[in-house]
Each structure stands twice: as C-alpha cells, then as structure tokens.
N, C-alpha and C. Protein backbone atom coordinates (compact mmCIF):
# COMPACT_ATOMS: atom_id res chain seq x y z
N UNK A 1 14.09 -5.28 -61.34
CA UNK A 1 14.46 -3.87 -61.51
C UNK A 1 15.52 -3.55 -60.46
N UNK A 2 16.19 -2.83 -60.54
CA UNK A 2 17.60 -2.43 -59.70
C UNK A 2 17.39 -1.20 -58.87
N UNK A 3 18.10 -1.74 -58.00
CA UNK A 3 17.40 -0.63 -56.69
C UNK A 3 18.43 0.42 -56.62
N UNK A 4 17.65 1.59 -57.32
CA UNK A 4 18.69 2.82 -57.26
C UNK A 4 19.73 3.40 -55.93
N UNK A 5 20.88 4.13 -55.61
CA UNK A 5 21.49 3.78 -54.52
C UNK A 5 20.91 4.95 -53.62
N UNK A 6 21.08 4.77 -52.28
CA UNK A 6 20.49 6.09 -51.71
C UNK A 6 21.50 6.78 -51.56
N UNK A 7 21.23 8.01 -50.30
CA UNK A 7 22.27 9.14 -49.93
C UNK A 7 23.48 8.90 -50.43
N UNK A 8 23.39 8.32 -48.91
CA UNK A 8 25.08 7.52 -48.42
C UNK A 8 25.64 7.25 -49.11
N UNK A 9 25.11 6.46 -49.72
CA UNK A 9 25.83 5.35 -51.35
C UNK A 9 26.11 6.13 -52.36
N UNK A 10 24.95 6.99 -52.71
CA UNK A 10 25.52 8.27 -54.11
C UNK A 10 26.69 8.67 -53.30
N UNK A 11 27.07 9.66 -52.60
CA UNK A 11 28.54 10.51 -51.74
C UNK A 11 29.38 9.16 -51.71
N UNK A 12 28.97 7.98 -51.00
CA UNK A 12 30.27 6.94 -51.36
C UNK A 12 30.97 6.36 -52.76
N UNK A 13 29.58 7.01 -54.05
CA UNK A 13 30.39 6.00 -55.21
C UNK A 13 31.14 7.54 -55.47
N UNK A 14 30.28 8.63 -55.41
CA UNK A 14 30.76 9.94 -56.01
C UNK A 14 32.04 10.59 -55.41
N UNK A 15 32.73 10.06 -54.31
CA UNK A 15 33.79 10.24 -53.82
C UNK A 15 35.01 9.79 -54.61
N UNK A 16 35.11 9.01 -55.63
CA UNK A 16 35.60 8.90 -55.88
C UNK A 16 36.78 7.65 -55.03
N UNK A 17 36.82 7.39 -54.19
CA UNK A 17 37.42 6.23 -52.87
C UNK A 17 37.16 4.96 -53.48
N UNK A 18 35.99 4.83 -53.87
CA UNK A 18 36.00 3.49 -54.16
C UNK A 18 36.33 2.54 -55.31
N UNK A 19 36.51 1.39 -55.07
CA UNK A 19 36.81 0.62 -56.23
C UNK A 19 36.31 0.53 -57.30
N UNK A 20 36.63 0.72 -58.37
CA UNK A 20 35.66 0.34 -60.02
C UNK A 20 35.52 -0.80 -59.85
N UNK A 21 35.55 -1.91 -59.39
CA UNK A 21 34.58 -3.15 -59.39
C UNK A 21 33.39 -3.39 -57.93
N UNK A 22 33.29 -2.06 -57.29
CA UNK A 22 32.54 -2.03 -56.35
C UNK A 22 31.16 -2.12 -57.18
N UNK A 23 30.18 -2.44 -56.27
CA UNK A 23 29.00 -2.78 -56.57
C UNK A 23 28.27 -1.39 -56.55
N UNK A 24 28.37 -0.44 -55.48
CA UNK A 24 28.13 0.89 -56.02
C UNK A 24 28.21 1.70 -56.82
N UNK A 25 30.00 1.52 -57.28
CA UNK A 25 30.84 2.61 -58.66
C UNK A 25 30.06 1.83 -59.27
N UNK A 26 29.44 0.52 -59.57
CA UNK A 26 29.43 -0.03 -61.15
C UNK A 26 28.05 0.53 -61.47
N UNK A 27 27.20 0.48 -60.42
CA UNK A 27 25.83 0.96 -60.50
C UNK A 27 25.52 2.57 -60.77
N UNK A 28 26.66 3.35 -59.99
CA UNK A 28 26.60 5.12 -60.23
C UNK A 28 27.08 5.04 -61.70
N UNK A 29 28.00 4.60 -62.03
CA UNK A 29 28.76 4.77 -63.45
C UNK A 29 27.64 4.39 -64.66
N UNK A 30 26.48 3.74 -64.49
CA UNK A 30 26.15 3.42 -65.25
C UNK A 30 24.37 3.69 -65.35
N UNK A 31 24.16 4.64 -64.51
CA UNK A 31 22.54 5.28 -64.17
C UNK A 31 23.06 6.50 -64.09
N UNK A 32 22.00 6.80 -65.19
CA UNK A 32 22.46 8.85 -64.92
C UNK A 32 21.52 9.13 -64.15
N UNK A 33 20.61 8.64 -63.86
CA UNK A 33 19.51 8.75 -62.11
C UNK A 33 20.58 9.27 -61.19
N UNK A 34 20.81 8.34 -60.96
CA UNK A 34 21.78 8.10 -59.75
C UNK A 34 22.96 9.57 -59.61
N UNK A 35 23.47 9.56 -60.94
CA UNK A 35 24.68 10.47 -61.58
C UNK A 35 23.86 12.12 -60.88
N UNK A 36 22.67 11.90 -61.55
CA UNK A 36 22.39 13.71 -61.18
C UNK A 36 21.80 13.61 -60.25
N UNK A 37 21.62 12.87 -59.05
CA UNK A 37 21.46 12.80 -57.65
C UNK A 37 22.31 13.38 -57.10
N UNK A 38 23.35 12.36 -57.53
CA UNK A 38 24.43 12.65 -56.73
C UNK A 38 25.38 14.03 -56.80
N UNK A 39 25.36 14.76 -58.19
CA UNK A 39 25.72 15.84 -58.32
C UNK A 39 24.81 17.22 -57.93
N UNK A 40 23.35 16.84 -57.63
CA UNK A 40 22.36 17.71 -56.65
C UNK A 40 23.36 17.48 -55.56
N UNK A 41 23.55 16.62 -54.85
CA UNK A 41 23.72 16.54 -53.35
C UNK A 41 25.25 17.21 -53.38
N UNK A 42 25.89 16.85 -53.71
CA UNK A 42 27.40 17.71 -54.06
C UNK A 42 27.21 18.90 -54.18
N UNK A 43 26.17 19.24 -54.54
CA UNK A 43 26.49 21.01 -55.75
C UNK A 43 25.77 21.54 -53.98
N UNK A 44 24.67 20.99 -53.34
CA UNK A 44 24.29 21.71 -51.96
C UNK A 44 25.13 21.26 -50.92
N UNK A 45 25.96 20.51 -50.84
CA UNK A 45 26.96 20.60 -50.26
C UNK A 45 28.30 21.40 -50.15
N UNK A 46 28.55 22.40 -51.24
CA UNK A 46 29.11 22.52 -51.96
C UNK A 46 30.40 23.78 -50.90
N UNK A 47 31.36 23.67 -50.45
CA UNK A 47 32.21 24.52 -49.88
C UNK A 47 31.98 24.24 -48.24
N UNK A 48 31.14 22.78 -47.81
CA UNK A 48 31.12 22.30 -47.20
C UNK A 48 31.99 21.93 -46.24
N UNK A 49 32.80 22.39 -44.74
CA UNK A 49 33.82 21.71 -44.15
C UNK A 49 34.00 20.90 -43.29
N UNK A 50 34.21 19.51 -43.02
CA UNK A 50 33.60 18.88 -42.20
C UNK A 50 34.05 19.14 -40.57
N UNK A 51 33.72 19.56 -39.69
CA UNK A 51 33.90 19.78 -38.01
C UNK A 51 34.24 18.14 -37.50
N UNK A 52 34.73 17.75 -37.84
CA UNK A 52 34.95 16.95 -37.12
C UNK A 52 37.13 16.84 -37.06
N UNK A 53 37.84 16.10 -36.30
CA UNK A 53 38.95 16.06 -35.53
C UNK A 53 39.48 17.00 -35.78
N UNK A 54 40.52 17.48 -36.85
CA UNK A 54 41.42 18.35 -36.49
C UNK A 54 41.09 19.49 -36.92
N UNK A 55 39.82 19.94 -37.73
CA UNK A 55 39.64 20.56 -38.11
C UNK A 55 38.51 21.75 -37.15
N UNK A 56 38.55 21.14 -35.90
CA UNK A 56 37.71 21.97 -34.74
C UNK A 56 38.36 22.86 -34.53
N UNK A 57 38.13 24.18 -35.03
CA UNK A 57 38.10 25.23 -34.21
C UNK A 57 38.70 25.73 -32.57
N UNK A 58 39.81 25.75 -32.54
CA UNK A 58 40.18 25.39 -31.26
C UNK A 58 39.47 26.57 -30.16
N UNK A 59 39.04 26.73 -29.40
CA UNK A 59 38.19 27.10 -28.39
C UNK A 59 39.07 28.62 -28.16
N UNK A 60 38.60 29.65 -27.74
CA UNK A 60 39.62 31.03 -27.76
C UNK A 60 40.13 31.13 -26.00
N UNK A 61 41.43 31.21 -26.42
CA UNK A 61 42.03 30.69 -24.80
C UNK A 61 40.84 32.71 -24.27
N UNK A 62 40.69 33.00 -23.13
CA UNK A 62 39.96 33.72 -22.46
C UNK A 62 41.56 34.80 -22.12
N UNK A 63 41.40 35.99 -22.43
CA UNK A 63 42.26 36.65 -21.73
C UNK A 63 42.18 37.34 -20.11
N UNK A 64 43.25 37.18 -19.82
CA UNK A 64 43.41 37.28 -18.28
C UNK A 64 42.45 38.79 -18.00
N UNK A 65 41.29 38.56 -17.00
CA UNK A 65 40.91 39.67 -16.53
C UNK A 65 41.65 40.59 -15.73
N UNK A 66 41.69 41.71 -16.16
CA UNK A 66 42.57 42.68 -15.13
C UNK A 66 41.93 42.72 -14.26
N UNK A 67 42.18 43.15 -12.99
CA UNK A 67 42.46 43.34 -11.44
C UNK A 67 41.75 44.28 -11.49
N UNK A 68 40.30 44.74 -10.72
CA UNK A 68 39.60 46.27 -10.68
C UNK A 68 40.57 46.50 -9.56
N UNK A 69 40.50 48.00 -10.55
CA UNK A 69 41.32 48.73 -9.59
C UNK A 69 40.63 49.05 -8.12
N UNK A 70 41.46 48.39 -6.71
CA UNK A 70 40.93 48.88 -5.61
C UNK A 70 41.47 50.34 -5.10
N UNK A 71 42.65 50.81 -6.04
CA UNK A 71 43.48 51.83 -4.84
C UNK A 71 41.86 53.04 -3.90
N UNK A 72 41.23 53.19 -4.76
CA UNK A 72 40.21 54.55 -3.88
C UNK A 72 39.85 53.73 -2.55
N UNK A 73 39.41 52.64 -2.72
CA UNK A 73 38.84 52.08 -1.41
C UNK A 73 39.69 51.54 -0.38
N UNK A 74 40.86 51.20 -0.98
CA UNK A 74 42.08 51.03 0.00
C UNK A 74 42.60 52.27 0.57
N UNK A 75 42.62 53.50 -0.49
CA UNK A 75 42.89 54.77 0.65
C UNK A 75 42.63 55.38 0.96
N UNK A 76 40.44 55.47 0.69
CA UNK A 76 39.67 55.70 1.85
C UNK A 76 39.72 55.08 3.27
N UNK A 77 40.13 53.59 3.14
CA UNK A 77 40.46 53.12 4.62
C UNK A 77 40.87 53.28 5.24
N UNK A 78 42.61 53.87 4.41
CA UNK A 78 43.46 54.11 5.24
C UNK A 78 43.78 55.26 5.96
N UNK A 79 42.88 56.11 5.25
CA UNK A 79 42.55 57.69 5.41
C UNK A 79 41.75 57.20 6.89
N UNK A 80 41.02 56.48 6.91
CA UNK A 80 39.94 56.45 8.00
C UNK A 80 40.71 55.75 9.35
N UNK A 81 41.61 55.56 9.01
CA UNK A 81 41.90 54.48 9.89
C UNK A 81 43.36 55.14 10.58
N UNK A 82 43.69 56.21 9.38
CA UNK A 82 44.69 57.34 10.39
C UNK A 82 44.28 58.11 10.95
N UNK A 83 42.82 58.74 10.40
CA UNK A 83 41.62 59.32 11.14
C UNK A 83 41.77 59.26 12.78
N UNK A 84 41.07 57.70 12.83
CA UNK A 84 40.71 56.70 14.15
C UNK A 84 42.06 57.02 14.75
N UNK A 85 43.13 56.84 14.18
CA UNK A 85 44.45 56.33 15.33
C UNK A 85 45.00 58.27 15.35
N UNK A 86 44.86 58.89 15.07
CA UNK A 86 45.02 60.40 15.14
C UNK A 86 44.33 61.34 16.20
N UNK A 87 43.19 60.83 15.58
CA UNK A 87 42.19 61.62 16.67
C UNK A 87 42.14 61.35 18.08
N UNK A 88 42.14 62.04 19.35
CA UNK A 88 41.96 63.39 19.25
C UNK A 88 43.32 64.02 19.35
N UNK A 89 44.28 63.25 19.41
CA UNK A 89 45.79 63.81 19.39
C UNK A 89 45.93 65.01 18.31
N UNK A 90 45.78 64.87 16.95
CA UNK A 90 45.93 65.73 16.19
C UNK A 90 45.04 67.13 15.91
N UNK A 91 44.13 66.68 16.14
CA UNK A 91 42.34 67.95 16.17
C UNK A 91 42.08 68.47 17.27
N UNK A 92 42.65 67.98 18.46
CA UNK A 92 42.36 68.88 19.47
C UNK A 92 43.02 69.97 19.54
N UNK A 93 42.41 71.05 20.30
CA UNK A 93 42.72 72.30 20.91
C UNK A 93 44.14 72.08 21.82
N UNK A 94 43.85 71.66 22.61
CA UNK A 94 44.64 70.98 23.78
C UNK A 94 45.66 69.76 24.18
N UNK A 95 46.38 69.02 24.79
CA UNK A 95 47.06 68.31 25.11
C UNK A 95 45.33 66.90 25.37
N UNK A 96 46.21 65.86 24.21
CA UNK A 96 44.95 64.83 24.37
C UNK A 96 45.65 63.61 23.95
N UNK A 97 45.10 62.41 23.84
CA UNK A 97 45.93 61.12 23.98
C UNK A 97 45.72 60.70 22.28
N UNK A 98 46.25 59.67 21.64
CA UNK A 98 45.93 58.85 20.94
C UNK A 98 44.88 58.03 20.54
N UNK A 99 44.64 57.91 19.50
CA UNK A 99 42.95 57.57 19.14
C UNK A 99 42.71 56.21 19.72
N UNK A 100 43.54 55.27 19.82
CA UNK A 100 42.80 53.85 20.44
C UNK A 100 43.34 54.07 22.25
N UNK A 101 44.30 54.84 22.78
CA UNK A 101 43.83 55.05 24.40
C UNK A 101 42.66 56.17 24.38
N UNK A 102 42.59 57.15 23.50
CA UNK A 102 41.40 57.90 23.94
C UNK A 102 39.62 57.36 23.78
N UNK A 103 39.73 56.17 23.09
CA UNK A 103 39.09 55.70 22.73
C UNK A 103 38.05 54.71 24.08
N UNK A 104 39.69 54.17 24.11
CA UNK A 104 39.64 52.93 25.33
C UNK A 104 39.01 54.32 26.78
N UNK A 105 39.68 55.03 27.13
CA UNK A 105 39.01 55.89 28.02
C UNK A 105 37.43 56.21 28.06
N UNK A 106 37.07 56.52 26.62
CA UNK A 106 35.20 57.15 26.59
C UNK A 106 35.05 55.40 26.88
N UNK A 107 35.14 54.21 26.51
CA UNK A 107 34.42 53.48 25.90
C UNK A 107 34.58 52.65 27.31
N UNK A 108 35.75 52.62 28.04
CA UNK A 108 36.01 51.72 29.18
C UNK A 108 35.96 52.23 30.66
N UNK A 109 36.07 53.80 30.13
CA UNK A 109 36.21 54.41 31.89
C UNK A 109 35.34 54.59 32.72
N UNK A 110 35.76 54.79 34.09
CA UNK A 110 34.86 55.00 35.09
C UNK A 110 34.79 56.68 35.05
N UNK A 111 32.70 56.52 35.32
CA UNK A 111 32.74 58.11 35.16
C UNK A 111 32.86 58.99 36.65
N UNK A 112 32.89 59.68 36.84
CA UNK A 112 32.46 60.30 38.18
C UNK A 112 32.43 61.83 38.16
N UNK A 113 30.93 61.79 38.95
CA UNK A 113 30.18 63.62 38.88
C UNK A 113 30.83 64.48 39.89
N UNK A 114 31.30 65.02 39.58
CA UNK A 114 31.80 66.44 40.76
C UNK A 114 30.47 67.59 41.28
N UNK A 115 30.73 67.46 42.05
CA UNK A 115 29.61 68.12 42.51
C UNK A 115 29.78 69.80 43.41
N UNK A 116 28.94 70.69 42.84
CA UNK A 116 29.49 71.98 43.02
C UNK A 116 29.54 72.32 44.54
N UNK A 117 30.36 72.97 44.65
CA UNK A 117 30.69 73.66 46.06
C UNK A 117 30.29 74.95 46.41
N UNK A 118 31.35 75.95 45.67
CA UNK A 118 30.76 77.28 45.77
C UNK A 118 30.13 77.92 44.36
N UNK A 119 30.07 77.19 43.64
CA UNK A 119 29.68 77.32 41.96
C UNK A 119 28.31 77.13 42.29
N UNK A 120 27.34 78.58 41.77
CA UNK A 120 25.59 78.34 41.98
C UNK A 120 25.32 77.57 40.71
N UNK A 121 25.80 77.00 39.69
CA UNK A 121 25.25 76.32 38.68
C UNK A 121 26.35 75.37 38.16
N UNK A 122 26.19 74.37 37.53
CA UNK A 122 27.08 73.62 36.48
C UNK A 122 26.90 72.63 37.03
N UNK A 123 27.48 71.57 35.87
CA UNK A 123 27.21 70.15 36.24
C UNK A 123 29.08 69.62 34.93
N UNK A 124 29.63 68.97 36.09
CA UNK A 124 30.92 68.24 35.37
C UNK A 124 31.00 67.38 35.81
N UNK A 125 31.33 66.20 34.67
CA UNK A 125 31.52 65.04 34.38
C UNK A 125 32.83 64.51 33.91
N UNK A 126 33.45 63.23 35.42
CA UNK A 126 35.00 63.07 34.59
C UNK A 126 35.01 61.31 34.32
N UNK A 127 35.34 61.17 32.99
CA UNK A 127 35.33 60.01 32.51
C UNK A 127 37.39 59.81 32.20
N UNK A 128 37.73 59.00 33.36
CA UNK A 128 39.23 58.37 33.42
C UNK A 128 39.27 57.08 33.45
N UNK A 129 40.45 56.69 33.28
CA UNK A 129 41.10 55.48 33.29
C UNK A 129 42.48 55.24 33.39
N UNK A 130 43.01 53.40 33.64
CA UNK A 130 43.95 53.79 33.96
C UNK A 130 45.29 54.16 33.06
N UNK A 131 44.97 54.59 32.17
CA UNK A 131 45.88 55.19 30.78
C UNK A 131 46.42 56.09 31.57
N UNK A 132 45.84 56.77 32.42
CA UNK A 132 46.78 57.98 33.02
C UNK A 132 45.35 59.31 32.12
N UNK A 133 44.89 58.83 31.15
CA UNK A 133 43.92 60.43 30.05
C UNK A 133 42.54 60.00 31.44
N UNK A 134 42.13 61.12 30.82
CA UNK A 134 40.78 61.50 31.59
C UNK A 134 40.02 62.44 30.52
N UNK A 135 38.34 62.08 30.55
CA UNK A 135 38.18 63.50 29.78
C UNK A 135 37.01 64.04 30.39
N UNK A 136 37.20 65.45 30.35
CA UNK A 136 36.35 66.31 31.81
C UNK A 136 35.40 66.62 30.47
N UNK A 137 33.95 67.00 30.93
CA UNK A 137 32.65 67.46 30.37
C UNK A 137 31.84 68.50 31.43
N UNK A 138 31.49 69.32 30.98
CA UNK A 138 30.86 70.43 32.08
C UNK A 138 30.46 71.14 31.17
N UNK A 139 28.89 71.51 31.67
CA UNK A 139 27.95 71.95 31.21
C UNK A 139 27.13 73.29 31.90
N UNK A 140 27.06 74.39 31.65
CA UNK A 140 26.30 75.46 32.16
C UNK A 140 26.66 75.78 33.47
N UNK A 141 28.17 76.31 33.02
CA UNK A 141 28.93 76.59 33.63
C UNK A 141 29.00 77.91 33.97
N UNK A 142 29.02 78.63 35.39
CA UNK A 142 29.09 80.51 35.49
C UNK A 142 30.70 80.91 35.21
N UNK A 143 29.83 82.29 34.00
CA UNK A 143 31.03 82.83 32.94
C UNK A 143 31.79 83.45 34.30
N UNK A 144 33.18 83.44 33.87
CA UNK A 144 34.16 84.25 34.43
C UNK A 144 35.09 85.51 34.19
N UNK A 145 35.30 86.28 34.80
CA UNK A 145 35.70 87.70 34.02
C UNK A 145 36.77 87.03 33.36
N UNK A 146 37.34 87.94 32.40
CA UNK A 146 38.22 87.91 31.65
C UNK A 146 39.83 87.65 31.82
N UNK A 147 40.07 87.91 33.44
CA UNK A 147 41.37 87.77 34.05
C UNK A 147 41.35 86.45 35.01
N UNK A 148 40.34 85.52 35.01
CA UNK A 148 40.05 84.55 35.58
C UNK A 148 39.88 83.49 34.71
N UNK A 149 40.23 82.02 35.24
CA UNK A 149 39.92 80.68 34.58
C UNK A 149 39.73 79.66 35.39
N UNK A 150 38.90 78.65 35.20
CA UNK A 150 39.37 77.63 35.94
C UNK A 150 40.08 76.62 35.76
N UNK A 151 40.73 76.37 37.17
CA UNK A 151 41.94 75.31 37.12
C UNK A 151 41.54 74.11 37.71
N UNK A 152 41.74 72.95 37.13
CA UNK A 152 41.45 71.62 37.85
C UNK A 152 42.49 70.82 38.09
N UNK A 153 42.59 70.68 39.38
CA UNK A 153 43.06 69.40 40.12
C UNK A 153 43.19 68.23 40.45
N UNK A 154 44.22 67.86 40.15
CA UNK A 154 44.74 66.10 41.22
C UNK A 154 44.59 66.31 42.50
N UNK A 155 44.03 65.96 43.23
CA UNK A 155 44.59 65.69 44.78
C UNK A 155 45.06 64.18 45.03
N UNK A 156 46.24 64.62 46.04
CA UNK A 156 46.60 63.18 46.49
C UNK A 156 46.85 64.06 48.15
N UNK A 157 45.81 63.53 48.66
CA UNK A 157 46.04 63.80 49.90
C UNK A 157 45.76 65.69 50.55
N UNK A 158 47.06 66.51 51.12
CA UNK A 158 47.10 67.39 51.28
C UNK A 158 47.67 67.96 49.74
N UNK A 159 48.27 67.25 48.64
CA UNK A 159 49.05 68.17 47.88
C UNK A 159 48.34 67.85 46.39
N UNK A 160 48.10 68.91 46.27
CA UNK A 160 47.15 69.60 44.73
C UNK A 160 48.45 69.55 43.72
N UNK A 161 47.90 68.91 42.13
CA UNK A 161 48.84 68.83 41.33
C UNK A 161 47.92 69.31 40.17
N UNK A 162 48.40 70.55 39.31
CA UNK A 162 47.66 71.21 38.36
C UNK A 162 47.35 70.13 37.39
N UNK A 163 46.53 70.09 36.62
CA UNK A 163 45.74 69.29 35.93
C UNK A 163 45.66 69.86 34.26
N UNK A 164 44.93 71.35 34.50
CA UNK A 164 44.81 71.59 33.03
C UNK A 164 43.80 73.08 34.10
N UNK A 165 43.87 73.92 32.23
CA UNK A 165 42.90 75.46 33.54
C UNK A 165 42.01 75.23 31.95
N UNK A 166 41.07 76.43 31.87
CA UNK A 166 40.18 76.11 30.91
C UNK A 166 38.83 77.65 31.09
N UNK A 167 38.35 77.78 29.99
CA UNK A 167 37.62 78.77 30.07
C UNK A 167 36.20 78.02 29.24
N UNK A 168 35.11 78.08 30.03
CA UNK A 168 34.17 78.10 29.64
C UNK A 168 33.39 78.48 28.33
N UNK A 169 33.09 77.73 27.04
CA UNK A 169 32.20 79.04 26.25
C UNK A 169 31.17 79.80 26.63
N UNK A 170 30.68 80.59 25.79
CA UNK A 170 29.27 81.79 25.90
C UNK A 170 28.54 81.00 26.63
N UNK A 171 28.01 79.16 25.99
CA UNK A 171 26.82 78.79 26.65
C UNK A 171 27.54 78.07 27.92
N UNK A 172 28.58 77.99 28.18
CA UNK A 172 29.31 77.40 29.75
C UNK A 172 29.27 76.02 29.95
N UNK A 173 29.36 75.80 28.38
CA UNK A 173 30.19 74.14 28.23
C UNK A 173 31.81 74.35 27.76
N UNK A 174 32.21 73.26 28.72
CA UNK A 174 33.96 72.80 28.10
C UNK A 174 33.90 71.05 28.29
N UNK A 175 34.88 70.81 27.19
CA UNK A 175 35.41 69.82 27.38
C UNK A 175 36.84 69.66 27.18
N UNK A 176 37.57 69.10 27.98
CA UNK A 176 39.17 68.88 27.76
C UNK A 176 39.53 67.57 27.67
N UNK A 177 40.91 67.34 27.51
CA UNK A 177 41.65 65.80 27.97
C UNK A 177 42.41 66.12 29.18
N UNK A 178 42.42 65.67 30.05
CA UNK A 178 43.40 65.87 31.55
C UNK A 178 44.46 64.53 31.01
N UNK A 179 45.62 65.08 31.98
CA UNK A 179 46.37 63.56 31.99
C UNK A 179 47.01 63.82 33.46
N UNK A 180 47.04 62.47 34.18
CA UNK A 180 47.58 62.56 35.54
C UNK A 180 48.97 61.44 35.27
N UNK A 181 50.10 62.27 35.46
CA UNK A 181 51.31 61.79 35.25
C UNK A 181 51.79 60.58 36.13
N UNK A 182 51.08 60.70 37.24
CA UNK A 182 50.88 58.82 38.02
C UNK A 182 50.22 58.02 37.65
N UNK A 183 49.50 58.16 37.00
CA UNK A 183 48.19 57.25 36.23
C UNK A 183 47.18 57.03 37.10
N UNK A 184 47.00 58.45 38.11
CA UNK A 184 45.89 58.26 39.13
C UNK A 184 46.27 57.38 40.46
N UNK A 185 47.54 57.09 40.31
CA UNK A 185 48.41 56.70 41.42
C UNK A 185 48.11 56.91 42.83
N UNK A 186 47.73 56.99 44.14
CA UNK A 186 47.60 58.09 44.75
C UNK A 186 46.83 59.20 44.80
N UNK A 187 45.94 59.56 43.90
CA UNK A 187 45.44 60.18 43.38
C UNK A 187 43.81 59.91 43.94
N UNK A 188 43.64 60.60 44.83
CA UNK A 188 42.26 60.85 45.85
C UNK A 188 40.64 61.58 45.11
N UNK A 189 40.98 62.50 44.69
CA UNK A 189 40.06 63.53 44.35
C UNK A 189 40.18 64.46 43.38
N UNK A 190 39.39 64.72 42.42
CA UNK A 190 39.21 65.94 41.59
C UNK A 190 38.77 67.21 42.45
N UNK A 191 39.37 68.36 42.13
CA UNK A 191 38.70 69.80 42.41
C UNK A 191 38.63 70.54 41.25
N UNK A 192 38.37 71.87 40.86
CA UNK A 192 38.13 72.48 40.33
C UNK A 192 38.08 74.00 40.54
N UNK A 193 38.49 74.68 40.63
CA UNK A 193 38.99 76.23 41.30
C UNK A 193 38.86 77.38 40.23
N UNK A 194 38.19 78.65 40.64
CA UNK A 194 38.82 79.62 39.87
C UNK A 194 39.83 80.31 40.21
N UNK A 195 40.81 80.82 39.16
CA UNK A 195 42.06 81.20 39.40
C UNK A 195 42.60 82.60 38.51
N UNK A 196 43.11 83.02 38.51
CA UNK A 196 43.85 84.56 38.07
C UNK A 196 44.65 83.67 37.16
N UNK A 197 44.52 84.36 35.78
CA UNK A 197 44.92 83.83 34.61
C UNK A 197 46.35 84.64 34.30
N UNK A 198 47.14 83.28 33.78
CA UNK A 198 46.73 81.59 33.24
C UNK A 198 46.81 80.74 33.90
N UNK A 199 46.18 81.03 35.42
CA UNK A 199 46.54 79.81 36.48
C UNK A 199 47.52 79.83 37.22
N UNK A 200 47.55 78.99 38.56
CA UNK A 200 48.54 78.94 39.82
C UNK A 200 48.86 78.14 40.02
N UNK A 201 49.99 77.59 40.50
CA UNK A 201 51.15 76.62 40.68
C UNK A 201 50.33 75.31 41.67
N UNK A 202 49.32 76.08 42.50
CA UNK A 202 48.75 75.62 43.82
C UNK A 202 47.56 76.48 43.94
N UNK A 203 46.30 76.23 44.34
CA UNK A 203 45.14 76.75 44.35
C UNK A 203 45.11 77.99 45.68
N UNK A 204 44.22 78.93 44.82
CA UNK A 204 44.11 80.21 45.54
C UNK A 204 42.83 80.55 46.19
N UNK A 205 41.88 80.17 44.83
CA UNK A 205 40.46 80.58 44.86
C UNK A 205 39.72 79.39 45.77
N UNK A 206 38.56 79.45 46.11
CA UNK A 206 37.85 78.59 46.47
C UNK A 206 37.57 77.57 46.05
N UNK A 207 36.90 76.52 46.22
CA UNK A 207 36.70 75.66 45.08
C UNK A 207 35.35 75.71 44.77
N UNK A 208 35.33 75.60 43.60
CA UNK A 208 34.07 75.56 42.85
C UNK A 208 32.73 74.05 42.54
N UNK A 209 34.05 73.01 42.42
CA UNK A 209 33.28 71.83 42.02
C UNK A 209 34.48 70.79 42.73
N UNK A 210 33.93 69.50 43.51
CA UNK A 210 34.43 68.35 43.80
C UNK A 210 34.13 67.35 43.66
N UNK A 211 35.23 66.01 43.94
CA UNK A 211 34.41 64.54 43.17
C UNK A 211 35.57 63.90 43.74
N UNK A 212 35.95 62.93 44.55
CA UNK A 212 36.58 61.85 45.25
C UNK A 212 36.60 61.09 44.31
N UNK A 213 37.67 60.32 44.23
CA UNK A 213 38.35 59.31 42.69
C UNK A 213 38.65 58.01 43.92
N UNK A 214 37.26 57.09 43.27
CA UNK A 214 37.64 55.90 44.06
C UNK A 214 38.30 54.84 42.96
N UNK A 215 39.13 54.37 43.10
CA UNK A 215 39.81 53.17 42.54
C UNK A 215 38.63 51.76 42.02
C-alpha cells in the first residue's frame, strides 16, 4: 500500500516547483486523498505572508525626542542668583556692599561688642572685615528726640572719621552697612555718639557706646 505524502510533501507537490517526474507530483497527481489535503492546507493558509528576508517589516526608525523645556528652571536660577549677587546692594535702605563681599563679611568676619558708656541700655554688635564693609547690629537701644541721631565712628588715633548716623526704631533695634574707606587701615576703635541731626563733621555729644578694633 502507498504511503500517502505528509504536510511538507502535500505544499511541496502543490507548489507547483516541482518536477512532473518527481516522486511526489506523480503521487499528488494521482490520489485525490492527498489532492484535498492539500487544498485544506492551502485554503487555511490562505493570504498567508511569509516573514521571512525581505519581506520583514523594517523596524520604525524612533523619532527624535524633543528637549523638555528647561527655560522656568534656568530663570528661576538665574533670578536667584542675581538675587544672591544684588543683595544687600540693591534692597537696602542705605549705602551696603555686594552680595558675595557682604556675604563674605556675615560669614567670615570678626565680631566685636561695643560696650555702653553713657547709654543706660543697648547692646551693639560690629561684624567687619577686611573688605573695608562692616555690619553694625544694636538692640534696645534709648529712643532719641526727634532733632537727634546717632553717629558712629572710625577712630584712628586722636582723629574721628564719620562712619554712618542712624536712628533707632520704636523697639531700639538698627542695623546698617558701615564702610571704612582704609579698609580699617589704622583704624583703632569704634564709637558711637549722639548728635544734632543729620550729624557732625566731628563728634559733639558724649559717647554713648565703645569697642577697640583689634587686627
């Protein structure tokens, strides 16, 4: 009995490829077994494409991701960072330095307490360096009439060099920026004076608060 062909062999005679004296064509051509096998397997095959070489699907090139946008966080920084180099030059009240020497002053200077003289209360604090800035702090400080301020001093020796004058608030805190145009050169001692407003060339009043500036 003749051994009907399998899969492979039905799709190889039914292809049509092969030879009419092949041993397969002669056997499909002549078993209708075989014949409506092979046209089952065709008909479910049917619009079939084979994936294999050129017919792959070529892969989808990826389009270029755009760039998230950084501008907000780049000019929050830069906002912050003109901030830093501004301050306290631009926001202060007063005559004050640049944000990385005023900086370098709180963060590097030597502090030193003045200590009151004829003043029954207050407590001031001067934090300088040698930038030439200084920044004075004083706390619960006695109010002064209205035609009065106090003026603070350089000393170098016998000769007083105005500094900056300043009025206390309600609760008798101030803070300023001083600058000593020698860079503390010479420069002996802080005083502190009240004076007839807006201040004197050279001190009148007594002094109120002192503090020796050691190097």
């Amino acid at each position: 009995m003749a051994r009907h062909l399998d899969e492979l062999e039905l799709i190889a005679a039914a292809s049509g490829l092969r030879s009419p004296d092949d041993r397969l064509y002669r056997h499909w051509a002549r078993c209708p077994l075989c014949q409506r096998r092979a046209q089952e397997i065709l008909a479910a095959w049917d619009g079939w494409v084979p994936t294999t070489g050129s017919r792959i699907p070529p892969c989808p090139t990826p389009l270029p991701s755009r760039p998230r946008q950084r501008w907000p966080v780049a000019m929050a920084a830069a906002a912050v960072a003109l901030l830093l180099l501004a301050w306290p030059k631009l926001g202060w009240g007063g005559p004050a330095p640049w944000g990385p020497t005023g900086a370098s002053v709180l963060a590097f200077g030597r502090t030193t307490r003045l200590q009151p003289v004829s003043a029954p209360s207050g407590s001031v604090s001067l934090r300088w360096g040698p930038s030439g800035w200084a920044f004075l702090n004083a706390a619960d400080l006695p109010s002064l009439p209205t035609d009065r301020v106090y003026e603070v001093w350089w000393i170098a020796g016998s000769q007083h060099v105005e500094a900056s004058t300043f009025r206390p608030s309600r609760s008798g805190q101030a803070r300023l920026w001083l600058y000593s145009a020698r860079h503390f050169q010479g420069v002996t001692a802080v005083g502190i004076t009240a004076e007839p407003a807006p201040g004197r060339p050279s001190p009148t009043g007594p002094r109120e608060f002192y503090a020796a500036l050691r190097p």
